[in-house]
C-alpha atoms as a PDB file:
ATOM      1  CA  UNK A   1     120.847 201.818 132.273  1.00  0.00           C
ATOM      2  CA  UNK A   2     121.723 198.743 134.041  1.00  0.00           C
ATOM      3  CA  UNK A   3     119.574 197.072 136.533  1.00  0.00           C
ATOM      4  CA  UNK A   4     121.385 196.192 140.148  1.00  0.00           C
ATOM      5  CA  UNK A   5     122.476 192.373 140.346  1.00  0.00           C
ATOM      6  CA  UNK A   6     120.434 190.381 141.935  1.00  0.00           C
ATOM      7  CA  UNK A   7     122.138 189.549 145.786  1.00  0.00           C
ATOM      8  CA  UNK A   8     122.061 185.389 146.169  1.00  0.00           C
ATOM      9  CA  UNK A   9     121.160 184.920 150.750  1.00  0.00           C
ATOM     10  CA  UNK A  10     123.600 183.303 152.647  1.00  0.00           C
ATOM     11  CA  UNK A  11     122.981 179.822 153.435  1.00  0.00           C
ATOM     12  CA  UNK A  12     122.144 179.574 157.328  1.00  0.00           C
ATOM     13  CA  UNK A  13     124.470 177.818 159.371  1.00  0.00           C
ATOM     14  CA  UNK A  14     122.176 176.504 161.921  1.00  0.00           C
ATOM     15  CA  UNK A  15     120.309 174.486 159.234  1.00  0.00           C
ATOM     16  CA  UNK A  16     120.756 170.658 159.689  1.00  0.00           C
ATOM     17  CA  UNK A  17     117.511 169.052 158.776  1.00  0.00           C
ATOM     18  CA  UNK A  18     117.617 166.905 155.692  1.00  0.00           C
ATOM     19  CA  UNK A  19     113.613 166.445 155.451  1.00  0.00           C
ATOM     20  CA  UNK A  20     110.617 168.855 156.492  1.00  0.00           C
ATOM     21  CA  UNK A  21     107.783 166.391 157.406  1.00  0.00           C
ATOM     22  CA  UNK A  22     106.066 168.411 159.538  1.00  0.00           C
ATOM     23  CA  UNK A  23     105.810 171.000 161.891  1.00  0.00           C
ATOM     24  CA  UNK A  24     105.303 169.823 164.754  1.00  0.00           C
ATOM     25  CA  UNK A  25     108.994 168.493 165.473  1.00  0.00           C
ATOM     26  CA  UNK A  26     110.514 172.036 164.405  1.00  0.00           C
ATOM     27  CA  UNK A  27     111.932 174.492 167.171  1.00  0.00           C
ATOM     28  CA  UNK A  28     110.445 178.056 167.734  1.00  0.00           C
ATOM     29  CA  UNK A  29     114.353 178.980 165.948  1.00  0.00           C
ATOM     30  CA  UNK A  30     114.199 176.565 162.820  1.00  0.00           C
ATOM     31  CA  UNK A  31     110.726 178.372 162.150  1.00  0.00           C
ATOM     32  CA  UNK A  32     111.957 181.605 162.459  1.00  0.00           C
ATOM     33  CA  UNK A  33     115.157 180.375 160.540  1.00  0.00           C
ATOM     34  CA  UNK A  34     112.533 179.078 157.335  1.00  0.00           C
ATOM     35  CA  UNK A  35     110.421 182.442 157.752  1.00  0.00           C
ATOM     36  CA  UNK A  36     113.862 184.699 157.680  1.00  0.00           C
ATOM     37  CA  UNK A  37     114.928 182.514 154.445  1.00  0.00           C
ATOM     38  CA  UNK A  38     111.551 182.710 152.925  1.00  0.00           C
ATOM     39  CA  UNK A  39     111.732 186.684 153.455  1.00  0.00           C
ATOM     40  CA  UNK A  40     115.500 187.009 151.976  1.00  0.00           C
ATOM     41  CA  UNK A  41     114.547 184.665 148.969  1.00  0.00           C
ATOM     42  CA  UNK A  42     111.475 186.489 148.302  1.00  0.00           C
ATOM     43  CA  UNK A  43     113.624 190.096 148.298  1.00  0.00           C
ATOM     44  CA  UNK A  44     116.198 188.327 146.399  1.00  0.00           C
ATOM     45  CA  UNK A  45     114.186 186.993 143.612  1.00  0.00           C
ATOM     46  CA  UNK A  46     111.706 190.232 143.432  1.00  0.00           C
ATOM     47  CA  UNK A  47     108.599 189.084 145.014  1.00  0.00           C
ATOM     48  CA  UNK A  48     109.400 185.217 143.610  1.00  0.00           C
ATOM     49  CA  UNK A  49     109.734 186.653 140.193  1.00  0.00           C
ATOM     50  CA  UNK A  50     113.553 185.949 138.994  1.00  0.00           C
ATOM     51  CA  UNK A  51     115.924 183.358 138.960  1.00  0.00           C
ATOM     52  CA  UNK A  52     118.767 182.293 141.249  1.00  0.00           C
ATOM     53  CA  UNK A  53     120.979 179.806 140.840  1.00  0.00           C
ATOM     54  CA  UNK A  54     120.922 178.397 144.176  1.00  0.00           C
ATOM     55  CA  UNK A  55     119.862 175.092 143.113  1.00  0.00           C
ATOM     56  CA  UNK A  56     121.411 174.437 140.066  1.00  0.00           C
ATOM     57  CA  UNK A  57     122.595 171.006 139.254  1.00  0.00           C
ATOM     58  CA  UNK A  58     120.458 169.635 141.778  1.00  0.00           C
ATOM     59  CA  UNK A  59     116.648 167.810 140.788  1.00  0.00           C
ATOM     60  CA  UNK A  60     113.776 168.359 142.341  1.00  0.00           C
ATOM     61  CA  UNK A  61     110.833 164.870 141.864  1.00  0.00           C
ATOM     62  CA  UNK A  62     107.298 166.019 142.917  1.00  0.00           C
ATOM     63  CA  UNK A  63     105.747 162.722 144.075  1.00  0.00           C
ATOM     64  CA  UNK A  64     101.973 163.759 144.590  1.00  0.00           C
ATOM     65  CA  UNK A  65      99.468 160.783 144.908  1.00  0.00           C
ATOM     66  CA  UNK A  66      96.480 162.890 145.726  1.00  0.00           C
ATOM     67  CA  UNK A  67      95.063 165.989 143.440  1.00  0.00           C
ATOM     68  CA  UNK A  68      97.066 169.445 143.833  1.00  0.00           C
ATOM     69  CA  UNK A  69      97.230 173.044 142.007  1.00  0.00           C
ATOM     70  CA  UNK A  70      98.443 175.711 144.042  1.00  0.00           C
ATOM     71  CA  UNK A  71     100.894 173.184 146.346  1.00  0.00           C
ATOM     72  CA  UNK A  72     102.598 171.248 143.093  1.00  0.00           C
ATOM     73  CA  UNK A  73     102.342 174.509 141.065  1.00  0.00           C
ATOM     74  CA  UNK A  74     103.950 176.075 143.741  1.00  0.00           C
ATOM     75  CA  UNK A  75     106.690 173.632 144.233  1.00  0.00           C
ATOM     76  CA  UNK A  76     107.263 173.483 140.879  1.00  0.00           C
ATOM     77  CA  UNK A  77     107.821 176.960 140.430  1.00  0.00           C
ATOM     78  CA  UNK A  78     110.103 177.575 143.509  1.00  0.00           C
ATOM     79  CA  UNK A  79     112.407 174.911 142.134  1.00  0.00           C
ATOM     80  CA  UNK A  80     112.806 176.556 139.080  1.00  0.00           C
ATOM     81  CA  UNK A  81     113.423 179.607 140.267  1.00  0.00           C
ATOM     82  CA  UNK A  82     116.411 178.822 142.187  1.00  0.00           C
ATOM     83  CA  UNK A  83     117.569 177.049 139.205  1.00  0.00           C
ATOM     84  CA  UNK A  84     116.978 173.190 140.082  1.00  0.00           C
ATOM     85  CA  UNK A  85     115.580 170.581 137.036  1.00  0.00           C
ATOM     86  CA  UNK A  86     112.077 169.059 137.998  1.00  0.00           C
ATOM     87  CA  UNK A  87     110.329 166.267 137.697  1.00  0.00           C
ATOM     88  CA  UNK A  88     106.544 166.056 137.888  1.00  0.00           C
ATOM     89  CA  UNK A  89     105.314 162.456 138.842  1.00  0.00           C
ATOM     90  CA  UNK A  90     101.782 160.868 138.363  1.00  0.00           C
ATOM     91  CA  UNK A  91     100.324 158.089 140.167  1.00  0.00           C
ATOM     92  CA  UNK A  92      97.640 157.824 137.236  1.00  0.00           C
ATOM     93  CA  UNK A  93      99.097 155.580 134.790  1.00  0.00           C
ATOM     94  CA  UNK A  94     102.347 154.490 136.600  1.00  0.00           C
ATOM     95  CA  UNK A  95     103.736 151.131 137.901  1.00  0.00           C
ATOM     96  CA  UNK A  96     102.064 151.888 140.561  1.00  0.00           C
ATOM     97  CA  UNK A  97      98.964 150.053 138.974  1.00  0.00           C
ATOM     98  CA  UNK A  98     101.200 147.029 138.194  1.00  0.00           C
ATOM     99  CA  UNK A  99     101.345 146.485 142.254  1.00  0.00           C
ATOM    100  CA  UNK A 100     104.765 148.464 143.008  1.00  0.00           C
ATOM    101  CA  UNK A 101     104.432 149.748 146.178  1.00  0.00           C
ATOM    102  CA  UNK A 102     105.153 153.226 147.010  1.00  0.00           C
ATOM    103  CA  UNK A 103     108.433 152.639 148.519  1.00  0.00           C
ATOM    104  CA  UNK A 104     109.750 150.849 144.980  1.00  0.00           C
ATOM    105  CA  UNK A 105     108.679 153.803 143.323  1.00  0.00           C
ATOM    106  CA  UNK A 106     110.327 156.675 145.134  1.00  0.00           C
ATOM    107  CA  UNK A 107     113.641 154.395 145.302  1.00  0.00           C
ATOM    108  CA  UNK A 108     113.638 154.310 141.196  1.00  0.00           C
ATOM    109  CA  UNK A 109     112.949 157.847 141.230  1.00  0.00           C
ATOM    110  CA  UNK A 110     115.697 158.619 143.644  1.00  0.00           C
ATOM    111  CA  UNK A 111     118.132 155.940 141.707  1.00  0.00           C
ATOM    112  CA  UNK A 112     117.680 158.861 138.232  1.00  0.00           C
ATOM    113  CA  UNK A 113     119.512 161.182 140.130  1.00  0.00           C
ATOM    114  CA  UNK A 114     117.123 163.086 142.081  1.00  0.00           C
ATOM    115  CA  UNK A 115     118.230 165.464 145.291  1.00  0.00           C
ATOM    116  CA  UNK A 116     115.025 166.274 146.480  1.00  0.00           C
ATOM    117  CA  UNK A 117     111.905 164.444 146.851  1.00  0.00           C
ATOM    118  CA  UNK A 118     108.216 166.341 147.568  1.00  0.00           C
ATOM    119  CA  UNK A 119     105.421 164.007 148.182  1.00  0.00           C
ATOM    120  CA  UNK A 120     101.884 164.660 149.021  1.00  0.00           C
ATOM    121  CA  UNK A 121      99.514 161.124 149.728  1.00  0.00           C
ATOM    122  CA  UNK A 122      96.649 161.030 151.568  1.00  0.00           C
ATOM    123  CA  UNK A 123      97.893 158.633 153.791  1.00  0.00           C
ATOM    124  CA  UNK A 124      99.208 159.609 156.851  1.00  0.00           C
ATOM    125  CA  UNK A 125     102.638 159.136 157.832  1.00  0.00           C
ATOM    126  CA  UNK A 126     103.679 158.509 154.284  1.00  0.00           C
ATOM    127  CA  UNK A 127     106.732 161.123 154.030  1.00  0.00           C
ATOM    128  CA  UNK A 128     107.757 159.908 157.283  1.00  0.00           C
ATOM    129  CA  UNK A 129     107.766 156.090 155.907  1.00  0.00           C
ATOM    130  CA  UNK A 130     109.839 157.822 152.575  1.00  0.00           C
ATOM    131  CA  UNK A 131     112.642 159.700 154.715  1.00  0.00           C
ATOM    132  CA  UNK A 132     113.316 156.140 156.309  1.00  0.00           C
ATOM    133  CA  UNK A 133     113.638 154.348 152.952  1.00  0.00           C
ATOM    134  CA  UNK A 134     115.691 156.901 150.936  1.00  0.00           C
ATOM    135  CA  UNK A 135     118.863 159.136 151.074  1.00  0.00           C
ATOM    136  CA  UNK A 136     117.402 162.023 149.596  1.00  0.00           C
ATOM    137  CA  UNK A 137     115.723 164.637 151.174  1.00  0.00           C
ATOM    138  CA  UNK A 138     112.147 164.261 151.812  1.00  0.00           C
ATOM    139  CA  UNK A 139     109.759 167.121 152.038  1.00  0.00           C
ATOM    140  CA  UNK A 140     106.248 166.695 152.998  1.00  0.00           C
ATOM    141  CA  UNK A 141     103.698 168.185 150.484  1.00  0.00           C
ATOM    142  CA  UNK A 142     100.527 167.092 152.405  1.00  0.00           C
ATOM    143  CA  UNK A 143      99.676 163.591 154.106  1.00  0.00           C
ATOM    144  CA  UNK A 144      96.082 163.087 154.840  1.00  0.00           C
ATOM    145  CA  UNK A 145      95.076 164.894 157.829  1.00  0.00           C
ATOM    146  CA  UNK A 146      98.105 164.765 159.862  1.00  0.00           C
ATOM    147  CA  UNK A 147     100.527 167.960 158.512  1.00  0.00           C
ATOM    148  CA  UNK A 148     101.276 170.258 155.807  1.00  0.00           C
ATOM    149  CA  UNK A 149     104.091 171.972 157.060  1.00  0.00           C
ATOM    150  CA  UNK A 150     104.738 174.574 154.190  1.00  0.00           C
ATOM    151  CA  UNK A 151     101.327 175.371 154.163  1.00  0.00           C
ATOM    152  CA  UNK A 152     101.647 176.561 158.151  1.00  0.00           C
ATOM    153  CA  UNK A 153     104.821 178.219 157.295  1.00  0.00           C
ATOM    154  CA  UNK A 154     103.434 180.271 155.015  1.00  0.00           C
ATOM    155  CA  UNK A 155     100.500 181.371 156.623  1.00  0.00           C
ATOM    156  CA  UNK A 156     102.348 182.209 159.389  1.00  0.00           C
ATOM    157  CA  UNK A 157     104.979 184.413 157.328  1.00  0.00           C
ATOM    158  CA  UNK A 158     102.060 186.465 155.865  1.00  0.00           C
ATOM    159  CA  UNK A 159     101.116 187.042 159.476  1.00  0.00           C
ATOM    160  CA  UNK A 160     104.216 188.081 160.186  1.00  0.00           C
ATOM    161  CA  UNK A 161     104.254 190.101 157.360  1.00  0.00           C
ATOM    162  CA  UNK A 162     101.111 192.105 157.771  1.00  0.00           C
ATOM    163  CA  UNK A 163     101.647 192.301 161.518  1.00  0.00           C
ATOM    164  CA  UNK A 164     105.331 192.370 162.385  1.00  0.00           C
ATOM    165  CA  UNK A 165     105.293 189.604 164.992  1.00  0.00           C
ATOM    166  CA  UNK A 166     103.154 186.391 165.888  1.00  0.00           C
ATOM    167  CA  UNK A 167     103.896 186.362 169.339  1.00  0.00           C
ATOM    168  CA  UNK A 168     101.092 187.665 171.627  1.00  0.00           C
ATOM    169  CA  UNK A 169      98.414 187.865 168.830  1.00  0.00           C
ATOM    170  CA  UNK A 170      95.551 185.724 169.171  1.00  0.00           C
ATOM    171  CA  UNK A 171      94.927 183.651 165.693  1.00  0.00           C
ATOM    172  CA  UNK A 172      91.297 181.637 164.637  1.00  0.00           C
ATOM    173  CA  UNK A 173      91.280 178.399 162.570  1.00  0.00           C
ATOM    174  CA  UNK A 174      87.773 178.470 161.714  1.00  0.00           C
ATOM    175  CA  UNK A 175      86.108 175.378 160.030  1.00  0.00           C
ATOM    176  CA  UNK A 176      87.060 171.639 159.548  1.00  0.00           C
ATOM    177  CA  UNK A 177      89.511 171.312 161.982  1.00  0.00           C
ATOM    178  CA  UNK A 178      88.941 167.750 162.247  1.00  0.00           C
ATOM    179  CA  UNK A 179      90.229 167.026 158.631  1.00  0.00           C
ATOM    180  CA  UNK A 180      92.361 169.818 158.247  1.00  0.00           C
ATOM    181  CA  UNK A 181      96.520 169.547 158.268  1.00  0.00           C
ATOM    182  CA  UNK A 182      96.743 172.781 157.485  1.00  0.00           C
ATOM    183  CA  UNK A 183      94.904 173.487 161.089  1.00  0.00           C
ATOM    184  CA  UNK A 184      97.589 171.205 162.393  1.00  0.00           C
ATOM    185  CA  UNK A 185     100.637 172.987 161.265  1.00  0.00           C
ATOM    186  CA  UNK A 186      98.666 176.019 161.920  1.00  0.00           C
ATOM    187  CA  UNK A 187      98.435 175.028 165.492  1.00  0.00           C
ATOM    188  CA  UNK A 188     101.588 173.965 165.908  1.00  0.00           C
ATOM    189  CA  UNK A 189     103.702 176.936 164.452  1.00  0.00           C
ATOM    190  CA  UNK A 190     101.518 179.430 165.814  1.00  0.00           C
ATOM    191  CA  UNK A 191     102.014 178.101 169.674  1.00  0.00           C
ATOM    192  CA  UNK A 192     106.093 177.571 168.939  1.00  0.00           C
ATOM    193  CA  UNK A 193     105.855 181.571 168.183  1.00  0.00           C
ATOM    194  CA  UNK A 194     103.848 182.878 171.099  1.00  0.00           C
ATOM    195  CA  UNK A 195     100.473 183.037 169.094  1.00  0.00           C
ATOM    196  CA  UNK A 196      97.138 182.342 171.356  1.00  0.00           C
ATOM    197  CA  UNK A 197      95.363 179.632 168.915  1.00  0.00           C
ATOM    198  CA  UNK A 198      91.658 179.802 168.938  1.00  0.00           C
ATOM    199  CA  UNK A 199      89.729 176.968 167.096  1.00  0.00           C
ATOM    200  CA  UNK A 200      86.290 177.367 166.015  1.00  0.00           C
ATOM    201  CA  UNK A 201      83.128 175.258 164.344  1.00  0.00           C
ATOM    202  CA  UNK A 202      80.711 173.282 165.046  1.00  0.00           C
ATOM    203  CA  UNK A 203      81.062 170.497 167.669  1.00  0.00           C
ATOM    204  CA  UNK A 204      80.880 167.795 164.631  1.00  0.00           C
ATOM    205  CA  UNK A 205      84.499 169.286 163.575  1.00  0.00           C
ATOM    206  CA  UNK A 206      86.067 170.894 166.451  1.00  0.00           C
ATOM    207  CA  UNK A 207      86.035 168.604 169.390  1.00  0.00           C
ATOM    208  CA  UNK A 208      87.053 169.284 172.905  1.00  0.00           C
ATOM    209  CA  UNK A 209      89.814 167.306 172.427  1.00  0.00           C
ATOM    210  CA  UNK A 210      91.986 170.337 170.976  1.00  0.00           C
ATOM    211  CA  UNK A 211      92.104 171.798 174.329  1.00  0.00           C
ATOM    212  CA  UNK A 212      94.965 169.152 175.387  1.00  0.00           C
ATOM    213  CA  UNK A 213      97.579 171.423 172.468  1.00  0.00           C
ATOM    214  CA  UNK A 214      96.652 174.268 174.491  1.00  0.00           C
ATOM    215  CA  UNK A 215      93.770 175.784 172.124  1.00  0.00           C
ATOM    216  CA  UNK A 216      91.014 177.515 172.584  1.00  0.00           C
ATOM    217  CA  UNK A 217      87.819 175.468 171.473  1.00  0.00           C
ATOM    218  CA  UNK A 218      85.062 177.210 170.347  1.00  0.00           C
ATOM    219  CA  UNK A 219      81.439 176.837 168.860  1.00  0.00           C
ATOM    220  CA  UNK A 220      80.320 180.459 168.066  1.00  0.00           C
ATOM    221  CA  UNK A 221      81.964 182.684 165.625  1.00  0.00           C
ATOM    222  CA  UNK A 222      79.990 185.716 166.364  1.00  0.00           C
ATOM    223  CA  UNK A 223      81.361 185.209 170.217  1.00  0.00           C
ATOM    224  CA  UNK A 224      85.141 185.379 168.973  1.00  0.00           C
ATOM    225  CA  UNK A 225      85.244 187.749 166.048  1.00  0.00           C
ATOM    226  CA  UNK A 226      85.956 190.807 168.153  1.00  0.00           C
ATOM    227  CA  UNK A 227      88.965 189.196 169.560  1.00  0.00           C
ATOM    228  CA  UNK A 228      90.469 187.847 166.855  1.00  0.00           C
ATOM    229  CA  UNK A 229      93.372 189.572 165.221  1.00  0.00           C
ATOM    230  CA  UNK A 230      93.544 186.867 162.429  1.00  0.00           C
ATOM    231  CA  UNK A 231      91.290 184.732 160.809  1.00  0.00           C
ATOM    232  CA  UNK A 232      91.896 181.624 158.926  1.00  0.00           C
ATOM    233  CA  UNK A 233      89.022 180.247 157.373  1.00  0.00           C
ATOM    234  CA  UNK A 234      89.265 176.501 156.315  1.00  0.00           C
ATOM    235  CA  UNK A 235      87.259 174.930 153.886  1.00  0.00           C
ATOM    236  CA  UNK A 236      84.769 172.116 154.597  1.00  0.00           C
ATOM    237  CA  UNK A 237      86.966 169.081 153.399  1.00  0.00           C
ATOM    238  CA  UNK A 238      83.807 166.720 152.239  1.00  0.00           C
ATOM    239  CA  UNK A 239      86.019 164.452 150.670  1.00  0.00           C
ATOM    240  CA  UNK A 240      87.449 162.896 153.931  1.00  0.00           C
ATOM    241  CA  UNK A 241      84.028 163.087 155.634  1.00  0.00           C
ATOM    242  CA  UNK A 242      81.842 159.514 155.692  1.00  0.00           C
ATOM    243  CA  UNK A 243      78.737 161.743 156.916  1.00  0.00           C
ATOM    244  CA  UNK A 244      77.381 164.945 156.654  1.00  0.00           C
ATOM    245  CA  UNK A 245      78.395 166.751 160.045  1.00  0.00           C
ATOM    246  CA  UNK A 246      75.662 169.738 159.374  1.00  0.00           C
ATOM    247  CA  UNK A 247      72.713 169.953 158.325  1.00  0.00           C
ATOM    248  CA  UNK A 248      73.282 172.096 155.022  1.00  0.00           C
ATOM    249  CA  UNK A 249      75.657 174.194 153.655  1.00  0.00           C
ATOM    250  CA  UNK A 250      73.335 177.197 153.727  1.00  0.00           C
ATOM    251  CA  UNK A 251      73.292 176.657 157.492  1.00  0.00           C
ATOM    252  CA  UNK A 252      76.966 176.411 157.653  1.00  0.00           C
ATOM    253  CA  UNK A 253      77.327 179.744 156.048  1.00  0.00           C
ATOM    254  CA  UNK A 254      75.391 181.580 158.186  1.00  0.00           C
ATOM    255  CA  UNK A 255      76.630 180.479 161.216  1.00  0.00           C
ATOM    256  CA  UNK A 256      80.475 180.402 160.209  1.00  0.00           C
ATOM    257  CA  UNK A 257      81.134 182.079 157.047  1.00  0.00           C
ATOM    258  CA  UNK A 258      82.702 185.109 157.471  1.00  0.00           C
ATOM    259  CA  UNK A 259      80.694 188.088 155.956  1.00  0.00           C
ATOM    260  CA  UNK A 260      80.362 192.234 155.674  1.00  0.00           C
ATOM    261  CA  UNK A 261      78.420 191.779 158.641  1.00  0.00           C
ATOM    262  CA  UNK A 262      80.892 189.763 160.929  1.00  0.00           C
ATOM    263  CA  UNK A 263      84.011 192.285 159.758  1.00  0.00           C
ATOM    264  CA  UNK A 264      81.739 195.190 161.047  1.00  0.00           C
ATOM    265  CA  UNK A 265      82.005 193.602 164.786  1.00  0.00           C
ATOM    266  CA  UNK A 266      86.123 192.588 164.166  1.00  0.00           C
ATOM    267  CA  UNK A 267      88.884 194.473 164.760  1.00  0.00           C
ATOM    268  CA  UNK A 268      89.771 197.642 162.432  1.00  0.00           C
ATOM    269  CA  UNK A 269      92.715 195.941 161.286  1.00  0.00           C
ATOM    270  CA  UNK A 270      91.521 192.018 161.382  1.00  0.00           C
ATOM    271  CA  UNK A 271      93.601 189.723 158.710  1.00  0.00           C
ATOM    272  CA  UNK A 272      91.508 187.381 156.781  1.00  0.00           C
ATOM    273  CA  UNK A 273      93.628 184.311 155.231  1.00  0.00           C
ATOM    274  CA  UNK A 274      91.959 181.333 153.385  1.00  0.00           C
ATOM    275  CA  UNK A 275      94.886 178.499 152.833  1.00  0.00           C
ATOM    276  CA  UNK A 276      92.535 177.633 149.581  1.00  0.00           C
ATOM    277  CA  UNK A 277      90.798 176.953 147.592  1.00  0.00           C
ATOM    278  CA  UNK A 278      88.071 179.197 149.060  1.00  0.00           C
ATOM    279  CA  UNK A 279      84.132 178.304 148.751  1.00  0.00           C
ATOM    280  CA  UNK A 280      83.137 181.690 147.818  1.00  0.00           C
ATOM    281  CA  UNK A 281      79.519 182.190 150.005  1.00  0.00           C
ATOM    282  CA  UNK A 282      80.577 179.254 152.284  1.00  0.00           C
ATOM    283  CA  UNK A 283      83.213 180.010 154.691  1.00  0.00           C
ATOM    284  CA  UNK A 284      83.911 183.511 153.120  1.00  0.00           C
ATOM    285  CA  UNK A 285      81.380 185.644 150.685  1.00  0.00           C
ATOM    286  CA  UNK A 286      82.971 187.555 147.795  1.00  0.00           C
ATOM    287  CA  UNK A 287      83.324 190.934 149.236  1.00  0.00           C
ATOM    288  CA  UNK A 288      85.638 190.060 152.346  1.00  0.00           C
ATOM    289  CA  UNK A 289      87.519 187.549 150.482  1.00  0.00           C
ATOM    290  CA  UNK A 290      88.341 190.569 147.713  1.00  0.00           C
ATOM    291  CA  UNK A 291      88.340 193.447 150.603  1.00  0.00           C
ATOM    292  CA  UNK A 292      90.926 195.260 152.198  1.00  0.00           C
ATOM    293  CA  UNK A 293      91.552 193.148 155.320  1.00  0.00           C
ATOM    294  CA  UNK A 294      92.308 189.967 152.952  1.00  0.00           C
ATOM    295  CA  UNK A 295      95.573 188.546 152.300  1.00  0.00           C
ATOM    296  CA  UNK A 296      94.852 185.456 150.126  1.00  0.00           C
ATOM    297  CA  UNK A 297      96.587 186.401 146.909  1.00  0.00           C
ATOM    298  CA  UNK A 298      99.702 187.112 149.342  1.00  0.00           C
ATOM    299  CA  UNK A 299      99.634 183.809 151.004  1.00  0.00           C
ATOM    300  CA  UNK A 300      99.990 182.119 147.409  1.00  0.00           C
ATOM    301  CA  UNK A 301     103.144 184.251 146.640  1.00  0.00           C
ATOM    302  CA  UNK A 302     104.721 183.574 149.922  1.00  0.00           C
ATOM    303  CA  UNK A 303     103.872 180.141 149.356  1.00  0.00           C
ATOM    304  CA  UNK A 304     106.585 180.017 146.359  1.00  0.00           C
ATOM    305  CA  UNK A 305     108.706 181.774 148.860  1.00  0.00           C
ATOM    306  CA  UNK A 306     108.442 179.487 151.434  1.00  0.00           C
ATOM    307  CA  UNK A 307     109.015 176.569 149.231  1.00  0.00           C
ATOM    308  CA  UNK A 308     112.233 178.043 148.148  1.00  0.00           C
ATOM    309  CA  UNK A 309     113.405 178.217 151.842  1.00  0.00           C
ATOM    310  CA  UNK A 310     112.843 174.561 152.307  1.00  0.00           C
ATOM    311  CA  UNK A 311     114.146 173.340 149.075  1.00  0.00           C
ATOM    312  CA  UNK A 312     117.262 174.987 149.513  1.00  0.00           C
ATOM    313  CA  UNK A 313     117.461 174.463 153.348  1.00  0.00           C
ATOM    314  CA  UNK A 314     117.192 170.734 152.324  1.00  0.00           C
ATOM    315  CA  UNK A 315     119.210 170.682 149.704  1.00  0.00           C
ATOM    316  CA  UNK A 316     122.194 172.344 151.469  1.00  0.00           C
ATOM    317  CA  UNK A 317     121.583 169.806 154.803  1.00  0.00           C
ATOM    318  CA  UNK A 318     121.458 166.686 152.597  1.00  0.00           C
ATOM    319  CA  UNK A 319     125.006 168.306 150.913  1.00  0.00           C
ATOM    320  CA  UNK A 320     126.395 168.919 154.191  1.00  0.00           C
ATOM    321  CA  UNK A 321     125.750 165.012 155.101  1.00  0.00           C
ATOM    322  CA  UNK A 322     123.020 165.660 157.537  1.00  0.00           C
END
């Protein structure tokens, strides 16, 4: 018995972008056009699973200055499984050291041959300074607090997923929204689609000053939860945080994590992401983040899915002399 061949998507033709740096300066269409290629790559490749040779020939450099697992793993894997080479880079133990600036570097990267370029630094505005100082296409992996676009994309393609649309569902970012990019692309995506954005934590981490994107700004969970037809629950990002803006974590977790008692007061059919890594008894407690309503595990696969999508979207603009 022979299996059916596997069905390679048709490249879009309204794709010109060379780089993905962040959300933010996408239309409501290039979204949808990333989510639709994320879907058809994911359907093409059984759930992320097999290979296409979409990419082959090309190289894909993974630039990442700050730590990583799921993001480079993911990257990593969604080149390879449209058929590209990789290349992992390190800052630890580079030239780097030696005082070449982070400019020099990419540019002898680029100069072996490489197509695509994915760089996370915790600086912000760093994949933006890359696209101006390279031809190859630049995709933004994570800088600082500003953006990660791919993780907003694929958040907001399991939404899409579980629920069929974005548009007219209302959506909570709950935790360090100050710190967080991922509430930023969140944010961003999410209004672009028709989503009502609703941004809640204590007043330490979720200023007042969100309300000029158009969110809603909000200090108590329990006041929200039976609105909500998504949650997002961010983690407490202490390694960008000078002070302590609670007093304890224990105090945190009762008045924001999201627990069996909180789901009992949400919607019947509330979807509970974490972008990751979760804090198991901080922002979620065991039991809701392995439940029913929780689609963390799927977040991670559409992440490779997603990653394909812009890869190849890239790949095919920076071809097409975009």
């Amino acid at each position: 018995m022979t299996s059916e061949p596997v069905l390679s998507p048709r490249y879009p033709g309204n794709w010109t972008r060379r780089h993905l740096l962040d959300v933010e300066s996408l239309s409501a269409d290039e979204i949808t056009t990333i989510l639709d290629t994320a879907e058809s790559l994911k359907q093409a490749t059984d759930g992320c699973r097999k290979k296409l040779a979409l990419l082959a020939g090309k190289t894909c450099a993974n630039l990442f200055f700050e730590n990583s697992t799921r993001t480079r793993t993911s990257f990593s894997l969604a080149a390879r499984r449209l058929g590209a080479d990789t290349l992992d880079f390190s800052s630890s133990g580079s030239s780097l050291s030696k005082g070449e600036t982070f400019v020099d570097t990419a540019k002898n990267i680029e100069a072996m041959g490489v197509d695509i370029v994915v760089t996370r630094h915790r600086t912000p505005g760093t994949p933006h300074l890359l696209a101006q100082n390279i031809s190859c296409a630049v995709v933004n992996a994570g800088d600082g607090a500003h953006s990660h676009p791919t993780q907003g994309l694929l958040d907001i393609l399991t939404i899409r997923q579980k629920r069929g649309r974005i548009e007219g569902l209302t959506v909570a970012l709950v935790g360090d929204i100050t710190h967080s990019r991922t509430a930023r692309s969140n944010i961003w995506g999410l209004q672009k689609l028709g989503a009502h954005v609703i941004v809640c934590g204590p007043s330490t981490l979720v200023s007042r000053r969100w309300e000029e994107l158009g969110v809603e700004v909000a200090h108590n969970l329990d006041d929200i939860v039976p609105r909500c037809d998504v949650m997002n629950l961010l983690r407490i990002q202490f390694e960008r945080q000078s002070t302590r803006p609670f007093p304890s974590v224990r105090e945190y977790a009762l008045l924001y994590g999201m627990n069996r008692q909180r789901m009992a007061r949400a919607k019947d059919d509330i979807l509970i992401l974490a972008p990751g890594p979760i804090n198991r008894g901080v922002e979620i407690t065991p039991d809701v983040a392995d439940g029913p309503h929780s689609a963390i595990l799927e977040q991670v696969t559409n992440g490779v899915a997603v990653r394909m999508a812009v890869l190849w979207l890239a790949a095919g603009a920076r071809d097409a002399g975009s």
